[in-house]
Protein backbone atom coordinates (compact mmCIF):
# COMPACT_ATOMS: atom_id res chain seq x y z
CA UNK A 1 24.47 146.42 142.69
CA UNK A 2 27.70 146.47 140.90
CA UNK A 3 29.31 147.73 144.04
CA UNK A 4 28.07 145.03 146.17
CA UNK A 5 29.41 142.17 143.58
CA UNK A 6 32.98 144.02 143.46
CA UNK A 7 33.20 144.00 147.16
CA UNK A 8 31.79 140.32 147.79
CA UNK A 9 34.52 139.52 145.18
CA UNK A 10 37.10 141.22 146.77
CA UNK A 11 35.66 139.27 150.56
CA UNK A 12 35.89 136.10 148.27
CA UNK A 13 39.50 136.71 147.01
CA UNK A 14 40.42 137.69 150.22
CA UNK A 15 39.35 134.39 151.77
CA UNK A 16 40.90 131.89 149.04
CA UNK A 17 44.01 134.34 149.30
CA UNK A 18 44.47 133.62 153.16
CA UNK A 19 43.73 130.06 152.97
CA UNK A 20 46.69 129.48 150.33
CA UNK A 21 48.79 131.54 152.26
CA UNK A 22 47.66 129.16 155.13
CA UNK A 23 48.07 125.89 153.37
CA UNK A 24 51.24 123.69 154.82
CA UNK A 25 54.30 122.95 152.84
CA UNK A 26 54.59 120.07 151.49
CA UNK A 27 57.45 117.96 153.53
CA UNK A 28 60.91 117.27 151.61
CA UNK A 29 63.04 114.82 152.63
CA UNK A 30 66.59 115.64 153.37
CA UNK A 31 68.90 115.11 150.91
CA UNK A 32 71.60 111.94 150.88
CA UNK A 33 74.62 112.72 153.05
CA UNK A 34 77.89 113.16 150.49
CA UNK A 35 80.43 109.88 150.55
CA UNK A 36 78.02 107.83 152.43
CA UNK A 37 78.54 104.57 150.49
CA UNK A 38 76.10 101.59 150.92
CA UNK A 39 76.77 98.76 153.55
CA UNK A 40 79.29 95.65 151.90
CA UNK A 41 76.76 93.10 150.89
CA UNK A 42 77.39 89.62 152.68
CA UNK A 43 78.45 88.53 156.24
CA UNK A 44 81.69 89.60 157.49
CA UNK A 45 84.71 87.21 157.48
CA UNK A 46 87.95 86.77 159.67
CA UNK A 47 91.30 84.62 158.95
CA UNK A 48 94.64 84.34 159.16
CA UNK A 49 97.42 84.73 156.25
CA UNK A 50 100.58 85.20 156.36
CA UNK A 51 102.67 87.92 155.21
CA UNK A 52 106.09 90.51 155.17
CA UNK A 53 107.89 89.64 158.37
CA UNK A 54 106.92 92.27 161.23
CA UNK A 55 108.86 93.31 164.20
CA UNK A 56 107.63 95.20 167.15
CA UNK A 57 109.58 96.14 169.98
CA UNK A 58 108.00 97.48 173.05
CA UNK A 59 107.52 100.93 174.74
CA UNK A 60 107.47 100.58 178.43
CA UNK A 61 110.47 97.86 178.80
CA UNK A 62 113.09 99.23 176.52
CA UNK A 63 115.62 96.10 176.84
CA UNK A 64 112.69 93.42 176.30
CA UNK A 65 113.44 90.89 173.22
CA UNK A 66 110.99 92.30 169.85
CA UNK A 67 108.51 90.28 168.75
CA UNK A 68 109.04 89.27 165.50
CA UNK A 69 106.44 87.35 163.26
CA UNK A 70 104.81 87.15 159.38
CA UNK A 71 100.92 86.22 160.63
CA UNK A 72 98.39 88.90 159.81
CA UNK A 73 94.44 89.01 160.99
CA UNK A 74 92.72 89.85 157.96
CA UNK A 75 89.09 91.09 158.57
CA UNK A 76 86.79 91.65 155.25
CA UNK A 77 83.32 92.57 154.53
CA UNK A 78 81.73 92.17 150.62
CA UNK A 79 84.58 90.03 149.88
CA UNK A 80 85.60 86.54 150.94
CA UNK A 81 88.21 86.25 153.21
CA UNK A 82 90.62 83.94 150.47
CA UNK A 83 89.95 86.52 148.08
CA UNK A 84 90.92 89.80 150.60
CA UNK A 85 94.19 87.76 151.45
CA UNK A 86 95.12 87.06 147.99
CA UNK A 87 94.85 90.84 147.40
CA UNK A 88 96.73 92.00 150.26
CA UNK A 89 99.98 89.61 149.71
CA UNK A 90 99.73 90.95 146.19
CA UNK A 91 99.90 94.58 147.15
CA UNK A 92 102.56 93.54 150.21
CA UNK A 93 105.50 95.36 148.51
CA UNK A 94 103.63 98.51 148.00
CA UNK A 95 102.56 99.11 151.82
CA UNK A 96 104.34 101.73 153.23
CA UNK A 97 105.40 101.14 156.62
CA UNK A 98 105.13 103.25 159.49
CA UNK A 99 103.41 105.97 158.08
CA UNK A 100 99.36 107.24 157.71
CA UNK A 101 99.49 107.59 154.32
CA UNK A 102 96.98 106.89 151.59
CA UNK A 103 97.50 104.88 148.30
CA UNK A 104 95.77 103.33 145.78
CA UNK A 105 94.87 99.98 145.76
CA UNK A 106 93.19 96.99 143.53
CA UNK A 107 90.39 97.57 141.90
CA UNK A 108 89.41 100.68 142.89
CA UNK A 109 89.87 100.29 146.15
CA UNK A 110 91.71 103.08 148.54
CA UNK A 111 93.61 102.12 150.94
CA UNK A 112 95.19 103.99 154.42
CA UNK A 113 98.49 102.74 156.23
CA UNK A 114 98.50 103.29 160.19
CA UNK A 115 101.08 103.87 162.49
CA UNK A 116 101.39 100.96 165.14
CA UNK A 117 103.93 101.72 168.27
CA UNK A 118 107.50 102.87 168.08
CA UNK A 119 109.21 104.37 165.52
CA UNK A 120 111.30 101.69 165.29
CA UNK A 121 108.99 99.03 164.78
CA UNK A 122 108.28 97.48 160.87
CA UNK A 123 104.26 96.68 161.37
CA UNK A 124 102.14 97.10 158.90
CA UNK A 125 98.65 97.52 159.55
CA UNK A 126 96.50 98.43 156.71
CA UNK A 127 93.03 99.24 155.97
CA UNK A 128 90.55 99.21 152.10
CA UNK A 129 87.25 100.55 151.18
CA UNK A 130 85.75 100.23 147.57
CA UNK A 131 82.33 102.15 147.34
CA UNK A 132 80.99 100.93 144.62
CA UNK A 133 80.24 97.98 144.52
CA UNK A 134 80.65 98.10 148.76
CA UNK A 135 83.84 96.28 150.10
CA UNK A 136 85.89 96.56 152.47
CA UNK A 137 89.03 95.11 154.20
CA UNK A 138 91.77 94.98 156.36
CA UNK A 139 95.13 93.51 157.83
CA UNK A 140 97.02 93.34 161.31
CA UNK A 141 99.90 91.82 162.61
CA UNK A 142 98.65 88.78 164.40
């Protein structure tokens, strides 16, 4: 008798053994992306400003008059469009031009300077992202 019970133990052990082994895994879900920021509450806004005079002279007819101008497109998202041109003729002297460079800028916003056209052309083109609380904007001459 004894031997019976230690082998319908092992059978049972056995069984509740290959049905854990069986069981599925519970399901994870991946883990958050690093950097990805939330989208800039709020619709997003376009408007004009003005600005440091730009000059752009162009590639393909090298004896054409520049254009010359101060008008900038300002496009924002999470911020109002008043607000994102106040900051950007505030932080005007501190945009290098003609270079991809980064550099701080208000509130803990970073900002990225692009290259536009010749070398000899002063535009500035800029671009800002805060990511927390979500903002963003940006200026081009217009």
């Amino acid at each position: 008798m004894p031997r019976r019970t230690a082998m319908l133990t092992v059978v049972i052990l056995a069984m509740t053994a290959s049905t854990v082994v069986a069981a599925p895994l519970a399901v994870q879900p991946p883990p958050a992306p690093p950097g990805v920021t939330t989208v800039p509450a709020g619709p997003r806004t376009r408007c004009t400003t003005s600005g440091p005079a730009w000059v752009a002279y162009g590639i393909h007819t090298p004896n054409a008059p520049p254009r010359r101008g101060n008008r900038y497109l300002v496009d924002a998202w999470g911020l109002t469009c008043p607000k994102a041109s106040a900051l950007l003729r505030a932080m005007a002297p501190r945009i290098p031009a003609n270079r991809d460079t980064r550099f701080p800028g208000p509130a803990g916003f970073t900002c990225t300077s692009r290259r536009d056209g010749a070398v000899k052309n002063r535009l500035y083109s800029v671009s800002c992202i805060r990511r927390n609380p979500a903002a963003m904007f940006s200026w081009q001459a217009n």
